[in-house]
PDB file of N, CA and C in Angstrom:
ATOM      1  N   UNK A   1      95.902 130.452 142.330  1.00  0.00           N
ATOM      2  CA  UNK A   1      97.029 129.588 142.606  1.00  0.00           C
ATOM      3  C   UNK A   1      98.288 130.338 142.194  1.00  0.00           C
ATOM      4  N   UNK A   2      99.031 130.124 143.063  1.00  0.00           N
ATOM      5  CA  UNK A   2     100.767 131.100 142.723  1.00  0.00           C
ATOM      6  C   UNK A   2     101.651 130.241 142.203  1.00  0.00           C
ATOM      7  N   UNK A   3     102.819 130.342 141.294  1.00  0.00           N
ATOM      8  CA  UNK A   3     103.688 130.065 141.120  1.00  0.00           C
ATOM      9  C   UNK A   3     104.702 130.386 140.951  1.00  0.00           C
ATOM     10  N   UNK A   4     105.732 130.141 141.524  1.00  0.00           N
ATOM     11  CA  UNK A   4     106.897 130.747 142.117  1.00  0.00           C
ATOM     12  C   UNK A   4     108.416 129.742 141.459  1.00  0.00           C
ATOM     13  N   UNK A   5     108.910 130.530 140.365  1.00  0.00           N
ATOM     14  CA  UNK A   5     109.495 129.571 139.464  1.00  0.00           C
ATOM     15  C   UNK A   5     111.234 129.133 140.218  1.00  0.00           C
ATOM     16  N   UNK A   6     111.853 128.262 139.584  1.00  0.00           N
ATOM     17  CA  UNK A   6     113.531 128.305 140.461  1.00  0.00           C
ATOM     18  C   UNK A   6     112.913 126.952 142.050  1.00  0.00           C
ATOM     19  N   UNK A   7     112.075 126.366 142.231  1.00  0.00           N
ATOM     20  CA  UNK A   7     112.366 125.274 143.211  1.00  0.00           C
ATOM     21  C   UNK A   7     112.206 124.232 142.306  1.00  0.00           C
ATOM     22  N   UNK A   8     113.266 123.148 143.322  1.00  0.00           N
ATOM     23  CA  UNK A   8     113.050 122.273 143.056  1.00  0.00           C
ATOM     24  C   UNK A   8     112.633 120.728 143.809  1.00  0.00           C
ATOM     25  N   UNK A   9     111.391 120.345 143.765  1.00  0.00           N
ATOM     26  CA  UNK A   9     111.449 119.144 144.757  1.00  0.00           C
ATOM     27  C   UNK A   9     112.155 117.735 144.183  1.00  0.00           C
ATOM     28  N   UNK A  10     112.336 116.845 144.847  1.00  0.00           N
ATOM     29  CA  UNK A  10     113.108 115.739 145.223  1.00  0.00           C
ATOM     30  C   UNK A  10     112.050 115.562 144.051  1.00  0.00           C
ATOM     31  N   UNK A  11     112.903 114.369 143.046  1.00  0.00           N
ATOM     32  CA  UNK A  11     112.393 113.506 141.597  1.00  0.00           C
ATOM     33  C   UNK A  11     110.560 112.527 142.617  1.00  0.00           C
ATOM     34  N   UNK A  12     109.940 112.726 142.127  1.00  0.00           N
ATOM     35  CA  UNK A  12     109.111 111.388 142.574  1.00  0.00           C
ATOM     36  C   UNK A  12     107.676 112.439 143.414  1.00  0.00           C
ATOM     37  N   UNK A  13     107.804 113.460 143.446  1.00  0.00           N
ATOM     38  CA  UNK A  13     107.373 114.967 144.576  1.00  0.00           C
ATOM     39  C   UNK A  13     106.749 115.717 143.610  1.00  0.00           C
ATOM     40  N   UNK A  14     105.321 116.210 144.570  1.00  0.00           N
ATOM     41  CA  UNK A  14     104.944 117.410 143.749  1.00  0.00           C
ATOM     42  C   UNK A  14     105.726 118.837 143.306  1.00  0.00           C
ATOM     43  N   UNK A  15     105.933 118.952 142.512  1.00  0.00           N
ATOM     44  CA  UNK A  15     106.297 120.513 142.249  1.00  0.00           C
ATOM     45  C   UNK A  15     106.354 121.524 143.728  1.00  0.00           C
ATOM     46  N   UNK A  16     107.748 122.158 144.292  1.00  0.00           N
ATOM     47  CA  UNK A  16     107.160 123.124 144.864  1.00  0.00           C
ATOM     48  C   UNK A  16     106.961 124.103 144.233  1.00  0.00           C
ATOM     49  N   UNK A  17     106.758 125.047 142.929  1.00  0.00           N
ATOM     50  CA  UNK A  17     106.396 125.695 142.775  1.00  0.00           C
ATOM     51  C   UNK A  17     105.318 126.449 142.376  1.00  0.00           C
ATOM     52  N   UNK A  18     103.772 125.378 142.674  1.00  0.00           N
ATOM     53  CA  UNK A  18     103.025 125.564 142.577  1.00  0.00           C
ATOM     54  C   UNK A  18     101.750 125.034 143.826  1.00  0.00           C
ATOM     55  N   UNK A  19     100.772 125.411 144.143  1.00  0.00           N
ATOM     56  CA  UNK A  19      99.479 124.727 144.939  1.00  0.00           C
ATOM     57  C   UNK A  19      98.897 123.760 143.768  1.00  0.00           C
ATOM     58  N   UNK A  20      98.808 122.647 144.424  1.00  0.00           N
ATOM     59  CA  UNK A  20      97.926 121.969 143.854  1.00  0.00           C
ATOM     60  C   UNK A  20      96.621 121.125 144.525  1.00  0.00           C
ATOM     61  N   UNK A  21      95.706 121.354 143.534  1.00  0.00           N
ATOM     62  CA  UNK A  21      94.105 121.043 143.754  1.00  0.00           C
ATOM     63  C   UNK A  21      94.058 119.871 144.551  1.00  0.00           C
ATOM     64  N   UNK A  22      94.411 118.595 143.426  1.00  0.00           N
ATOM     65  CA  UNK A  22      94.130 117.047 144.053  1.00  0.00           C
ATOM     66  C   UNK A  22      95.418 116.419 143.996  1.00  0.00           C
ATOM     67  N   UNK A  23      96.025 116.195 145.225  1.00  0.00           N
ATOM     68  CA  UNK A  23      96.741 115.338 145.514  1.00  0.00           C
ATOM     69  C   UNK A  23      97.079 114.382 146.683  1.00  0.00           C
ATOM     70  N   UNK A  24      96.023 114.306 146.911  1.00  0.00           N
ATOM     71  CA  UNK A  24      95.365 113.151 148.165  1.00  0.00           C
ATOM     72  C   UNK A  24      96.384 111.631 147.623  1.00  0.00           C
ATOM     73  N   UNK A  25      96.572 111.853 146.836  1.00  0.00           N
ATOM     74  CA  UNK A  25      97.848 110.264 147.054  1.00  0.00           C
ATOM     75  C   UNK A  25      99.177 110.509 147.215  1.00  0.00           C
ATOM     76  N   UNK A  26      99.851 111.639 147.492  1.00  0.00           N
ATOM     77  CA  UNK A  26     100.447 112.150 147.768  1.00  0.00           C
ATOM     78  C   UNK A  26     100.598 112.161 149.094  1.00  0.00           C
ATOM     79  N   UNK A  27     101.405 111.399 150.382  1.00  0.00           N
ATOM     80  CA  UNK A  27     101.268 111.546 151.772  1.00  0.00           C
ATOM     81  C   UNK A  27     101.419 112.988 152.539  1.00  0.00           C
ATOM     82  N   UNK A  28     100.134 113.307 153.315  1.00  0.00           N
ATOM     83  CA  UNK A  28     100.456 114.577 153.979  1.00  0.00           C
ATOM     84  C   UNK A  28     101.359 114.235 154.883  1.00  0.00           C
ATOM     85  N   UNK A  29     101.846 115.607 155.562  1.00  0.00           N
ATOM     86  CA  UNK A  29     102.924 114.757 156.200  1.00  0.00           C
ATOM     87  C   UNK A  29     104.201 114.844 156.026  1.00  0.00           C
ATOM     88  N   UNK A  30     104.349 114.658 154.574  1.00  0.00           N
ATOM     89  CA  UNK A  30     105.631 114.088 153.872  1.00  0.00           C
ATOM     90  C   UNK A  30     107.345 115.113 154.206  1.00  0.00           C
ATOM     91  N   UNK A  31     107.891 115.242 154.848  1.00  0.00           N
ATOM     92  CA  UNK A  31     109.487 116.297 154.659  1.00  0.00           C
ATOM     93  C   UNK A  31     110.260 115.834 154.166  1.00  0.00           C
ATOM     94  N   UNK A  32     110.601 116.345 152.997  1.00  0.00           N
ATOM     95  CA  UNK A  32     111.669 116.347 152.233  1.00  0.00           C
ATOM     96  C   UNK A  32     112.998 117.320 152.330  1.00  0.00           C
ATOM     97  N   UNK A  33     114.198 117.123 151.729  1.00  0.00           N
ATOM     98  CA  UNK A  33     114.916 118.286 151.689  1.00  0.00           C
ATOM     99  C   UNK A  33     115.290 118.400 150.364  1.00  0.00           C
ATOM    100  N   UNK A  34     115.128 119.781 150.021  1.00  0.00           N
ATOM    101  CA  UNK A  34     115.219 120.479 148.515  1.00  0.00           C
ATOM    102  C   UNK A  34     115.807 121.498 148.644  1.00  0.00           C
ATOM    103  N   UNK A  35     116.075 121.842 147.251  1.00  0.00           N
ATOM    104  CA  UNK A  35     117.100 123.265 146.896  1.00  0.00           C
ATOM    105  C   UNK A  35     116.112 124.240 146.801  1.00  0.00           C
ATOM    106  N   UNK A  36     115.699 125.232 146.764  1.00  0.00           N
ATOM    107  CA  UNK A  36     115.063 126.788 146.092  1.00  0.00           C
ATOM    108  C   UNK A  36     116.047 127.335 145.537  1.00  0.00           C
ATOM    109  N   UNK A  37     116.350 127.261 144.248  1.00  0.00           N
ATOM    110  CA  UNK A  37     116.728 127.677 143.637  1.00  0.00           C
ATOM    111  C   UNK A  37     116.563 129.631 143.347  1.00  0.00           C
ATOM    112  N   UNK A  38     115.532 129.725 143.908  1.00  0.00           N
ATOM    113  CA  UNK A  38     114.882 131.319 143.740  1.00  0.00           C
ATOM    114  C   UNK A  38     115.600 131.974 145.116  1.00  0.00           C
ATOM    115  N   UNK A  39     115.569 130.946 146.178  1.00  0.00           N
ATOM    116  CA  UNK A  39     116.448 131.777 147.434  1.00  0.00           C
ATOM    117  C   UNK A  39     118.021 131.297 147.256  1.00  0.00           C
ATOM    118  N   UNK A  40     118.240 130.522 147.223  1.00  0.00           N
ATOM    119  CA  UNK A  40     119.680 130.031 146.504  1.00  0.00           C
ATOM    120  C   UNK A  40     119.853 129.143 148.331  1.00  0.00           C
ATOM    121  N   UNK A  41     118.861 128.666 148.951  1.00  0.00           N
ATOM    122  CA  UNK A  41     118.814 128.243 149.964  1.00  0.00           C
ATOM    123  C   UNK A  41     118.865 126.200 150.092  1.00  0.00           C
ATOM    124  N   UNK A  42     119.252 125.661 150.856  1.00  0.00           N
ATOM    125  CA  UNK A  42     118.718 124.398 151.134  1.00  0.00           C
ATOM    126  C   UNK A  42     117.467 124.232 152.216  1.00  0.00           C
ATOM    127  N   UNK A  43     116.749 123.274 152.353  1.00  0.00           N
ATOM    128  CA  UNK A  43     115.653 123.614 153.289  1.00  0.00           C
ATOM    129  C   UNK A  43     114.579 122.223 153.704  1.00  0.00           C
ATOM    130  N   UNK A  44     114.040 122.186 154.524  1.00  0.00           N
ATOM    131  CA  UNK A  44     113.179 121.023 154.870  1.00  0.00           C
ATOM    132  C   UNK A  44     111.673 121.575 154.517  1.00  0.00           C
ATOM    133  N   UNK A  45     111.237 120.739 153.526  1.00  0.00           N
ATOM    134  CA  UNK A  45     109.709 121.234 153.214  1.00  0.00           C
ATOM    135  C   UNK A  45     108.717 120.106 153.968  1.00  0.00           C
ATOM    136  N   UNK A  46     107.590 120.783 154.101  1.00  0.00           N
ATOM    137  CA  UNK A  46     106.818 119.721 154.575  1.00  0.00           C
ATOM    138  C   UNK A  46     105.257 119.852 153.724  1.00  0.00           C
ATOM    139  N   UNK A  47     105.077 118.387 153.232  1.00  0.00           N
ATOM    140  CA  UNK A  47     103.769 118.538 152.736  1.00  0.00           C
ATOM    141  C   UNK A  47     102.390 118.746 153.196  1.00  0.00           C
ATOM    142  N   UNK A  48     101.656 119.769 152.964  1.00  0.00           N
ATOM    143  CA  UNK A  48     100.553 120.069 154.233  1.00  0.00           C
ATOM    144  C   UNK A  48      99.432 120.355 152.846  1.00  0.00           C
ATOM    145  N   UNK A  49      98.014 120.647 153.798  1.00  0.00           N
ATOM    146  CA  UNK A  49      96.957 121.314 152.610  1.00  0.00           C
ATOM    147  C   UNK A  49      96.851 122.355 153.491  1.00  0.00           C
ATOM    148  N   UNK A  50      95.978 123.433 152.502  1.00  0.00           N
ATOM    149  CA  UNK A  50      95.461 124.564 153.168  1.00  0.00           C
ATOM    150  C   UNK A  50      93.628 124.477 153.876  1.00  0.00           C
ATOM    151  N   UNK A  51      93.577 124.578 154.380  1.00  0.00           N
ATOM    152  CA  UNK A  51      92.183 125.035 154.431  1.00  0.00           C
ATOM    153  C   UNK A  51      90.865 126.124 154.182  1.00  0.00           C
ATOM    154  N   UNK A  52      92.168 126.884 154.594  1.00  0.00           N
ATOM    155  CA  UNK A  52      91.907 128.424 153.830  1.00  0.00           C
ATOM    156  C   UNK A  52      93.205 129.069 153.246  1.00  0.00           C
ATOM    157  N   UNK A  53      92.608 129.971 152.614  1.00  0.00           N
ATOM    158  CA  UNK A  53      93.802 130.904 151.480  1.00  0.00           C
ATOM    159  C   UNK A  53      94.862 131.473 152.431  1.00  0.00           C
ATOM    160  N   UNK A  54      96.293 131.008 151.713  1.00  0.00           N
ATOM    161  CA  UNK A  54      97.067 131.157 152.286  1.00  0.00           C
ATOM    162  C   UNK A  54      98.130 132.192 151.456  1.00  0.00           C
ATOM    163  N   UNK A  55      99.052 133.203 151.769  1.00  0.00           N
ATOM    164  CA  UNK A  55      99.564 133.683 151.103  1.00  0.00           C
ATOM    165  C   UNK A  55     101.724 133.377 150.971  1.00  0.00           C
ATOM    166  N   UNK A  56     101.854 133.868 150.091  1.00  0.00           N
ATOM    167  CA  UNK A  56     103.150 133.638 150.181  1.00  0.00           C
ATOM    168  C   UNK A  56     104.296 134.639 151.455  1.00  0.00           C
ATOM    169  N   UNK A  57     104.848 133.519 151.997  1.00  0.00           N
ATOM    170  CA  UNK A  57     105.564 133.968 153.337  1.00  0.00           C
ATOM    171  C   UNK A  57     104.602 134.567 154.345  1.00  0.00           C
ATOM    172  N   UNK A  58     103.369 133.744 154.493  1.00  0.00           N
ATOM    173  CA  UNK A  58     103.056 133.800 155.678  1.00  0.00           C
ATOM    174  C   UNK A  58     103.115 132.253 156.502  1.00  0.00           C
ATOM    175  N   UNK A  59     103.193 133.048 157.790  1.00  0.00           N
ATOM    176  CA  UNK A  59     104.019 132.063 159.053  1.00  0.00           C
ATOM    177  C   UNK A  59     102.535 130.969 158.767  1.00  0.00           C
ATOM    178  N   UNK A  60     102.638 129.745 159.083  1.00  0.00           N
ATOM    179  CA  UNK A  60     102.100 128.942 159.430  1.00  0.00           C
ATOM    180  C   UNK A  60     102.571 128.170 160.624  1.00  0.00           C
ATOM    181  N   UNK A  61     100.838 127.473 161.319  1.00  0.00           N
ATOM    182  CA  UNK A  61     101.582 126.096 162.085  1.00  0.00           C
ATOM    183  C   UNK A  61     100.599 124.927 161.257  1.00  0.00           C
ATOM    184  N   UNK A  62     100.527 123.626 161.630  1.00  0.00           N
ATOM    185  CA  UNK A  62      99.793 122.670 160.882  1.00  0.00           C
ATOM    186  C   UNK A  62      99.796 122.114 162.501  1.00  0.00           C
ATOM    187  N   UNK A  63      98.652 121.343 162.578  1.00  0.00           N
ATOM    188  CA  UNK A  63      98.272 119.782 162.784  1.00  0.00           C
ATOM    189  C   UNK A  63      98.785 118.990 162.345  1.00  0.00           C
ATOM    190  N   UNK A  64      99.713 117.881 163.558  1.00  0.00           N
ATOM    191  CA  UNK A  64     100.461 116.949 163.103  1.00  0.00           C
ATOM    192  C   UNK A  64      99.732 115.590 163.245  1.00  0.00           C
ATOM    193  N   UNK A  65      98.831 115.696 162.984  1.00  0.00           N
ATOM    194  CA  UNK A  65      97.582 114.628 162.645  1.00  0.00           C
ATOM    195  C   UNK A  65      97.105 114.490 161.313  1.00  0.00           C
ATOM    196  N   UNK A  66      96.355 115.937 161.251  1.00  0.00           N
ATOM    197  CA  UNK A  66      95.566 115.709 159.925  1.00  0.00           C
ATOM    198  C   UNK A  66      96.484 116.658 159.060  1.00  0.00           C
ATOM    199  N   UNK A  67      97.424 117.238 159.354  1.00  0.00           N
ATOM    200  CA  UNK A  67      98.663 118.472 158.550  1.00  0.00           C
ATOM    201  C   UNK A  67      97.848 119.117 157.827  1.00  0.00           C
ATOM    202  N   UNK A  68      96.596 120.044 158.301  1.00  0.00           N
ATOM    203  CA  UNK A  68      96.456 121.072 157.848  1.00  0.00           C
ATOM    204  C   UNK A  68      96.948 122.051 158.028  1.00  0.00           C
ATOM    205  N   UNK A  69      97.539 123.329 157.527  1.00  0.00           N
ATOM    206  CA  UNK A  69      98.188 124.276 157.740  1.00  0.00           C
ATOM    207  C   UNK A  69      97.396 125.702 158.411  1.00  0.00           C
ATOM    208  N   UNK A  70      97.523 126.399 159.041  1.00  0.00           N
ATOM    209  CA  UNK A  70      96.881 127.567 159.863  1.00  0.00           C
ATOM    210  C   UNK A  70      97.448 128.539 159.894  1.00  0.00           C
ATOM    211  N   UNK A  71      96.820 129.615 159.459  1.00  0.00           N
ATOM    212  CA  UNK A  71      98.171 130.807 159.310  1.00  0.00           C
ATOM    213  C   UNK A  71      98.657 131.301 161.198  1.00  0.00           C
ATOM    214  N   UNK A  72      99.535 131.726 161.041  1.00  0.00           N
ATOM    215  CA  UNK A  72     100.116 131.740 162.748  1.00  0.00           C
ATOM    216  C   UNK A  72     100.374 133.073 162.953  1.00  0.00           C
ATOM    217  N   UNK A  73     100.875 133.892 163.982  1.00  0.00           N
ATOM    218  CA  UNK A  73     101.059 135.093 164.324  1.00  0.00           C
ATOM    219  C   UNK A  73     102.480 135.280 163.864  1.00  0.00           C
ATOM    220  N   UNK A  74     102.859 136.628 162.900  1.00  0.00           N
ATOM    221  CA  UNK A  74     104.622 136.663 162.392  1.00  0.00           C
ATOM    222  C   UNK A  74     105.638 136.146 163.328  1.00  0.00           C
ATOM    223  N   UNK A  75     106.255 135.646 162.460  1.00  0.00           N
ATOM    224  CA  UNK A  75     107.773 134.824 163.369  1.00  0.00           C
ATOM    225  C   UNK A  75     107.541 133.831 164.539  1.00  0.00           C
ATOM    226  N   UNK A  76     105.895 133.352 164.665  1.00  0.00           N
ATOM    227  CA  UNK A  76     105.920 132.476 165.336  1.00  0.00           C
ATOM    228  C   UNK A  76     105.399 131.278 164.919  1.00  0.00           C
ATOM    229  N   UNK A  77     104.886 130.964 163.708  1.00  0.00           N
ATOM    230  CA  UNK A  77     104.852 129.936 162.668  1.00  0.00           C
ATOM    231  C   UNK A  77     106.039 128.435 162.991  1.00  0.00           C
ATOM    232  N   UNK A  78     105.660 127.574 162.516  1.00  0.00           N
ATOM    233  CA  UNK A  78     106.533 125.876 162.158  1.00  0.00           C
ATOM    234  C   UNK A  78     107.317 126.421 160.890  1.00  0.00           C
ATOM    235  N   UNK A  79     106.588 126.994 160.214  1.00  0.00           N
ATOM    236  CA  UNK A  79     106.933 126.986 158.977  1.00  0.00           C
ATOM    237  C   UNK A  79     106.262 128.108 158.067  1.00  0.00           C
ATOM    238  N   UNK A  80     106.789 128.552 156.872  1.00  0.00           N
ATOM    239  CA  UNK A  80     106.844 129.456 155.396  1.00  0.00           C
ATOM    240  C   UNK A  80     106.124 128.938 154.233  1.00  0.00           C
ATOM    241  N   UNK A  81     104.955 129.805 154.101  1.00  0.00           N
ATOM    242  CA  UNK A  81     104.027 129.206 152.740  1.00  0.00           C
ATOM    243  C   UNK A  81     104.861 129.823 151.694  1.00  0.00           C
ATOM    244  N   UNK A  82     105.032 128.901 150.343  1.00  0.00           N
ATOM    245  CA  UNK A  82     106.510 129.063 149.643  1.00  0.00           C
ATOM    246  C   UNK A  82     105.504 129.513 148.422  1.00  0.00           C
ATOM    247  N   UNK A  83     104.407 129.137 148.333  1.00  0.00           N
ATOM    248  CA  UNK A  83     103.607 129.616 147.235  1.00  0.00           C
ATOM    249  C   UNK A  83     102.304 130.291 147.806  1.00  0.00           C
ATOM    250  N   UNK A  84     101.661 130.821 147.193  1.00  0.00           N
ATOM    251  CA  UNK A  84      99.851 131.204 147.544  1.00  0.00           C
ATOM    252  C   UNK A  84      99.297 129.960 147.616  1.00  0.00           C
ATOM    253  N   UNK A  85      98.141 129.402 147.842  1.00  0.00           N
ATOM    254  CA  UNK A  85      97.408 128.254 147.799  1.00  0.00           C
ATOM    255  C   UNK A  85      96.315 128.686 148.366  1.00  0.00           C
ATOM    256  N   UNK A  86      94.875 128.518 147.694  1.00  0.00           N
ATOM    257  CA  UNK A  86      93.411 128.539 148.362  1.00  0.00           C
ATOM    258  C   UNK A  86      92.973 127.519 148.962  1.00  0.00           C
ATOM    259  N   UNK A  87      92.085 127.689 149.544  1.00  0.00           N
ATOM    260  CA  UNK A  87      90.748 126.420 150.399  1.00  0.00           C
ATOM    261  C   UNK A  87      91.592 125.220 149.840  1.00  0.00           C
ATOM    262  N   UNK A  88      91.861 124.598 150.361  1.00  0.00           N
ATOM    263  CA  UNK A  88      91.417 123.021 150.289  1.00  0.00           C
ATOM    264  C   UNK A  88      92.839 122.271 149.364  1.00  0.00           C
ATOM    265  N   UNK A  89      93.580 123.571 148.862  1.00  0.00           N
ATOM    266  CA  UNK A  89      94.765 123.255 148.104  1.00  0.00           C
ATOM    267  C   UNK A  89      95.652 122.602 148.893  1.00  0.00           C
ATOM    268  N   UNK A  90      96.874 121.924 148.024  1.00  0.00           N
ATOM    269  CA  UNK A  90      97.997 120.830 148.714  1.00  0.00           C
ATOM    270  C   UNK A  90      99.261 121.607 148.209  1.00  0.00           C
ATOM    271  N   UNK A  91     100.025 121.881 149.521  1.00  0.00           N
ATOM    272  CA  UNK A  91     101.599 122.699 148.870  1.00  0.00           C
ATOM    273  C   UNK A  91     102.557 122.339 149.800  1.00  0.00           C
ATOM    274  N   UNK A  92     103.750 122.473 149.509  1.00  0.00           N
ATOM    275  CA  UNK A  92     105.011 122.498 150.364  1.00  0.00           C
ATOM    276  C   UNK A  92     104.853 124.511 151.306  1.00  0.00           C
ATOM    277  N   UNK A  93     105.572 123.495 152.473  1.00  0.00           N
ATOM    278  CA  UNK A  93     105.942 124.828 153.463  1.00  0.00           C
ATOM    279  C   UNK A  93     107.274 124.628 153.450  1.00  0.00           C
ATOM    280  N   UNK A  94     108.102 125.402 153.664  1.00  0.00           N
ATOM    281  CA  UNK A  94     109.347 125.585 154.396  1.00  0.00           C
ATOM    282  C   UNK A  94     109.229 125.108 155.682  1.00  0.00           C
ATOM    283  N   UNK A  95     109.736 124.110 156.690  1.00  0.00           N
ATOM    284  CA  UNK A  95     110.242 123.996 157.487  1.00  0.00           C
ATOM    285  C   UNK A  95     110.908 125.610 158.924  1.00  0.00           C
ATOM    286  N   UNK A  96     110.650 125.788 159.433  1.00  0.00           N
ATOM    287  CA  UNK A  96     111.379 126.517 160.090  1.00  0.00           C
ATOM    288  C   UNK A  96     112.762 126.177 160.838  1.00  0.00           C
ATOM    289  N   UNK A  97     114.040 126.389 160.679  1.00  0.00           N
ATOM    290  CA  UNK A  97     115.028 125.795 161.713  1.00  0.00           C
ATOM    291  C   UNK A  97     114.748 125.026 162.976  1.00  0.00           C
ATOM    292  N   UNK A  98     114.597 123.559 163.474  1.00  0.00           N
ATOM    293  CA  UNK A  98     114.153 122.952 164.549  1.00  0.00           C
ATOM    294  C   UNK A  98     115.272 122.876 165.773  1.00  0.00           C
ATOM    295  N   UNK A  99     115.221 122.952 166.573  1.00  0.00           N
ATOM    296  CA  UNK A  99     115.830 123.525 168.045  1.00  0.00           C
ATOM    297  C   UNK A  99     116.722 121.639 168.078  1.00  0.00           C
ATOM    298  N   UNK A 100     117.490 121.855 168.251  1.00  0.00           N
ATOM    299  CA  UNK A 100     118.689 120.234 168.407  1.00  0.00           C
ATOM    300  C   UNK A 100     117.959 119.979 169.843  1.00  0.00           C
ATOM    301  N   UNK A 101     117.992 119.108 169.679  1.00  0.00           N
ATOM    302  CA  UNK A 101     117.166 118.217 170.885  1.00  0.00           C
ATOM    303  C   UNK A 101     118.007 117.880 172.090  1.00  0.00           C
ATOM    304  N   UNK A 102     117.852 118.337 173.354  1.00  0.00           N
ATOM    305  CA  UNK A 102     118.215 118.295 174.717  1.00  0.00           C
ATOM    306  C   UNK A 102     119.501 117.655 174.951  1.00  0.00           C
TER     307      UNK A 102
END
């Protein structure tokens, strides 16, 4: 499990700076917007699990059903794994910039 010190999630939110094991009451799903303090960035996270080991800043996409996360081909990812996380772990992604709508 990685931890990646300087984020901060919204009061009431898991930690982004860590994967965590069990947090099934926690809604997958969930986007928030938070500071990273470590990029000095603002950003839309989204709560997903892994299925398999995931590393830090690799591209992901998820299932917007069950929001498991999938690692994706570079720069063509939804979104940025902000920490490491193994099998079955629960973490925030980065959001990728979303296209303004038509």
């Amino acid at each position: 499990m990685g931890v990646r010190t300087g984020s901060n999630a919204p009061l009431g939110c898991p930690a982004f700076g860590v994967a965590h094991a069990d947090d099934k009451d926690f809604p997958l799903g969930t986007i928030v917007n938070g500071y990273d303090s470590a990029t000095g960035t603002h950003a839309e996270y989204i709560w997903l699990q892994s299925p398999t080991a995931i590393a830090v800043g690799d591209d992901v996409d998820f299932n917007a059903t069950t929001y498991d996360a999938t690692e994706a081909t570079a720069d063509t990812g939804a979104a940025d794994a902000i920490v490491a996380s193994a099998d079955g772990e629960y973490a925030w992604f980065k959001l990728k910039a979303r296209q303004p709508l038509a």
